[in-house]
Protein backbone atom coordinates (compact mmCIF):
# COMPACT_ATOMS: atom_id res chain seq x y z
CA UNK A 1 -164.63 30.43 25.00
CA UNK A 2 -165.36 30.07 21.41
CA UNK A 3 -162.63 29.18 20.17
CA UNK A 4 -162.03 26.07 23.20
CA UNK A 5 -165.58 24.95 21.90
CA UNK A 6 -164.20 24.68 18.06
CA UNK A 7 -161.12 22.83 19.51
CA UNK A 8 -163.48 20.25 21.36
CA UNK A 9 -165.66 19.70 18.56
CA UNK A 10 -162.83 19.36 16.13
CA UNK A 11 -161.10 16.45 18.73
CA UNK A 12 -164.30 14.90 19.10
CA UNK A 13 -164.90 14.37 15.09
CA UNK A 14 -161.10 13.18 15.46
CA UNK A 15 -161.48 10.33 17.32
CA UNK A 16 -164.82 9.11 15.62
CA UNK A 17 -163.11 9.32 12.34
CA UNK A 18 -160.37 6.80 13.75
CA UNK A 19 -162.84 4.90 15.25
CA UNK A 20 -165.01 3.95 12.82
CA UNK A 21 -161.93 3.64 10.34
CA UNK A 22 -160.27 0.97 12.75
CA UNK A 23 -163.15 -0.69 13.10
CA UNK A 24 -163.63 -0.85 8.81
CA UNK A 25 -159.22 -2.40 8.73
CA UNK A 26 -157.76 -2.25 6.18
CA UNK A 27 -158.64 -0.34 2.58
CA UNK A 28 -159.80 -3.18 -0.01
CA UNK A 29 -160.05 -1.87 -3.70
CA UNK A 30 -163.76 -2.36 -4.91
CA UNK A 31 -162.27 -2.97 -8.43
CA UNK A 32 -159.57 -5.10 -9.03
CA UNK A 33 -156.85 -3.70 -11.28
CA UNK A 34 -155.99 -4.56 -15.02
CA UNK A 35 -152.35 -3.74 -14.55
CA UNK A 36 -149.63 -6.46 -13.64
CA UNK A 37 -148.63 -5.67 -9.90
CA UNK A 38 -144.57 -5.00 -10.89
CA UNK A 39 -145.84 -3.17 -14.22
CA UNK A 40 -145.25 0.69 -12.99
CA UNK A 41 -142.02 2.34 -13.76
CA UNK A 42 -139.56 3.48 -16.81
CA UNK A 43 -140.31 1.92 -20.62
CA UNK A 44 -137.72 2.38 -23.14
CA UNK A 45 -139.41 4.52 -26.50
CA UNK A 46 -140.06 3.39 -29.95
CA UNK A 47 -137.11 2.91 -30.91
CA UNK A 48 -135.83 0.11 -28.99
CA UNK A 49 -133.38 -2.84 -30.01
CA UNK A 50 -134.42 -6.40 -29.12
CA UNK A 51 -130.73 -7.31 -28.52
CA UNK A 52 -129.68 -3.75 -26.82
CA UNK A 53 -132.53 -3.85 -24.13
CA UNK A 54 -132.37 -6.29 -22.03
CA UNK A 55 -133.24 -7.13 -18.38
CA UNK A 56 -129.31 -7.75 -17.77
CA UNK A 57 -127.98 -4.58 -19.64
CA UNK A 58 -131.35 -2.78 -18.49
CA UNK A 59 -132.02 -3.61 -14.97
CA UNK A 60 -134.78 -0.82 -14.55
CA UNK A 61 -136.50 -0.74 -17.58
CA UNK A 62 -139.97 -2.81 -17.19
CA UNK A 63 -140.40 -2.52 -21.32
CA UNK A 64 -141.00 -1.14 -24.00
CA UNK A 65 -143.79 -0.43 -26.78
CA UNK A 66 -144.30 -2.64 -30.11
CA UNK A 67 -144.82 -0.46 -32.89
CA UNK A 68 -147.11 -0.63 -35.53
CA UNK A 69 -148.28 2.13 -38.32
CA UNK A 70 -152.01 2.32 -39.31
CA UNK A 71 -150.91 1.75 -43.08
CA UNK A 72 -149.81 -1.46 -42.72
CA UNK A 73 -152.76 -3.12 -40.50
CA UNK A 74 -155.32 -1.68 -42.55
CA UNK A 75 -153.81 -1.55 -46.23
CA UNK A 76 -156.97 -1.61 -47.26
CA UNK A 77 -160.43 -0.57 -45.97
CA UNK A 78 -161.78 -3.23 -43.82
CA UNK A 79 -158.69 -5.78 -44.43
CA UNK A 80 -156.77 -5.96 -41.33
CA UNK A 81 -153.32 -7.03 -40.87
CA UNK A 82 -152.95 -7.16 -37.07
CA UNK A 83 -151.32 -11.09 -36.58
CA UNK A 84 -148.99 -10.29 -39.17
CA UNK A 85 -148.01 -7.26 -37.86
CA UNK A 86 -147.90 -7.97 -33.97
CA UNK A 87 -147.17 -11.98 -34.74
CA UNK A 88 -143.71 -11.15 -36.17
CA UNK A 89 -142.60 -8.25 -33.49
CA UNK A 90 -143.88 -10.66 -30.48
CA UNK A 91 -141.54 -13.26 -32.19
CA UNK A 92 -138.61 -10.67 -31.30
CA UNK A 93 -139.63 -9.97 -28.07
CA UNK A 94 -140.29 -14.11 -27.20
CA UNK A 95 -138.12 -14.87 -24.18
CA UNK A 96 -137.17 -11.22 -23.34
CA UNK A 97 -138.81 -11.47 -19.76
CA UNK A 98 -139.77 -7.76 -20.60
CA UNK A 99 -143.31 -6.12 -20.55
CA UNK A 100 -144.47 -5.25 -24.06
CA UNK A 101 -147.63 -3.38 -25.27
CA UNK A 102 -149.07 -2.55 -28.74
CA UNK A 103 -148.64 0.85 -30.08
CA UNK A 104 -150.19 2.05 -33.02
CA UNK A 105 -149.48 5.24 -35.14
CA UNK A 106 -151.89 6.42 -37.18
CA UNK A 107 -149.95 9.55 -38.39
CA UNK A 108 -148.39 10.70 -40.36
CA UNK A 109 -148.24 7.33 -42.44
CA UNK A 110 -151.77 7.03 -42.43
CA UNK A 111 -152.98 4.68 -45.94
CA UNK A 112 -154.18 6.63 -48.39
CA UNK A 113 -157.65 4.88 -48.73
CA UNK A 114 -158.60 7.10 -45.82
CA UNK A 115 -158.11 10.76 -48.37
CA UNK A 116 -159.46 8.41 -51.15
CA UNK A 117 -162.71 7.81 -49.24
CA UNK A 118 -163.24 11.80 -47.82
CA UNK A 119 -161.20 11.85 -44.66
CA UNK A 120 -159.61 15.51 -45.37
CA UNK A 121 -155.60 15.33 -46.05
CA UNK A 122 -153.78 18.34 -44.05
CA UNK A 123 -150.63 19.43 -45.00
CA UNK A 124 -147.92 20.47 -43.14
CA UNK A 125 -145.77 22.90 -43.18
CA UNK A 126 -142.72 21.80 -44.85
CA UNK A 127 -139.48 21.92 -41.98
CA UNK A 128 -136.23 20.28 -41.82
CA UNK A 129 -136.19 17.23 -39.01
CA UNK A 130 -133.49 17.35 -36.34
CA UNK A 131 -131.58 14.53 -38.88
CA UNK A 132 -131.37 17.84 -41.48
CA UNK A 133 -134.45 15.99 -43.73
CA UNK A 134 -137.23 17.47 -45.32
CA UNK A 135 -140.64 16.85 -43.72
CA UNK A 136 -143.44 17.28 -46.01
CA UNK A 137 -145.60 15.48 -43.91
CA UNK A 138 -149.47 14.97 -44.13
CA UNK A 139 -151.82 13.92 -41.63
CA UNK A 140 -155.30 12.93 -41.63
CA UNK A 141 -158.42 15.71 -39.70
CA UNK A 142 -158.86 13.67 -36.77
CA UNK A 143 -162.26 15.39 -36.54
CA UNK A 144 -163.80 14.35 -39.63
CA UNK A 145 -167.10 12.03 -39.30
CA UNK A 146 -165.41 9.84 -41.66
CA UNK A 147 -162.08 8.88 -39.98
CA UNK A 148 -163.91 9.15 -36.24
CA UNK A 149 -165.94 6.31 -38.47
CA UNK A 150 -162.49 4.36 -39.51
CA UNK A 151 -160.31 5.00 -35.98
CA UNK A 152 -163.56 3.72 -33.97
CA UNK A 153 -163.36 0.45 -36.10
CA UNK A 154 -159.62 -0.32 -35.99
CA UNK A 155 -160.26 -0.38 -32.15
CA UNK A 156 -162.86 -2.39 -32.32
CA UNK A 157 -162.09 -4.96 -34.62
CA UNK A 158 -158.65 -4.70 -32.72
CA UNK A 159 -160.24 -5.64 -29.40
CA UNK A 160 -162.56 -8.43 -30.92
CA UNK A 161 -159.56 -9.75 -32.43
CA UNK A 162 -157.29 -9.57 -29.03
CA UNK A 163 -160.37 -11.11 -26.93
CA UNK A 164 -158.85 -14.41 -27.89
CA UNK A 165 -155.15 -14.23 -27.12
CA UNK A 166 -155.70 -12.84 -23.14
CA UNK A 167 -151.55 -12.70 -22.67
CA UNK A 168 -151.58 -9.36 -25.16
CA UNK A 169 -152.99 -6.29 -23.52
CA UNK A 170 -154.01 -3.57 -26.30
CA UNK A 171 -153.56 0.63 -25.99
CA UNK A 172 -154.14 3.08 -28.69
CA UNK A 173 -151.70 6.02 -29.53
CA UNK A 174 -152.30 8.39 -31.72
CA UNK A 175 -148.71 9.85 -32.69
């Protein structure tokens, strides 16, 4: 007896679901998306060739990530080299009907103005890469006030700078 009571309160909230969500039709997004409707699927990886990739000899590959190191967009503190550095690897890419989006790495090149102004220098353990190389590598503390300080304005003055040219979409990557 129970149990038939359950099973016609359970078919009852059933059909008033459906109902009211037939009479709603279809799901609109409440926020409109930033992403280009085609822009989902497989990117090449960093190290990419402009005349290699291509949408004829790479039918499924939507794009692929421009490059750029911390070191050489901010040389020096406050002096940022973003148009030269994007300007001539957009001039590759011009005509490529590929999708393309900034990448920046702010390790383990990272300029040395940051350990000359406090931002702790870490070093690694030294290895041998998978090319048999020695890696002595250093990298910045990403927790120090300091660099939180210098990372927080190469973003911003990044996304001041990109407000004007609406066709380049930025992302940060720390690697």
């Amino acid at each position: 007896m129970v149990a038939r009571h359950v099973l016609h309160c359970l078919f009852a909230l059933l059909v008033l679901c459906s109902s009211v969500s037939a009479q709603d039709g279809p799901a609109r997004p409440t926020n409109p998306s930033v992403f280009q409707p085609d822009c989902w699927g497989v990117y090449s990886w960093c190290s990419w060739n402009t005349r290699k990739v291509t949408r004829r000899s790479c039918p499924l590959i939507k794009g692929a990530p421009i490059v750029m190191h911390s070191n050489k967009i901010e040389p020096e503190p406050g002096e940022f080299a973003f148009d030269d550095q994007l300007g001539d690897k957009l001039a590759l890419v011009k005509g490529k009907r590929l999708l393309y989006f900034p990448m920046i790495w702010v390790a383990p090149n990272a300029p040395r103005w940051l350990y000359e102004n406090g931002v702790p220098e870490l070093k690694m353990t030294p290895t041998i890469s998978p090319r048999r190389q020695p890696r002595n590598w250093t990298f910045q503390y990403y927790l120090d006030e300091d660099y939180i300080g210098y990372y927080y304005r190469l973003i911003r003055h990044r996304l001041r700078s990109s407000m004007h040219n609406r066709n380049v979409r930025f992302s940060l990557t720390a690697c």
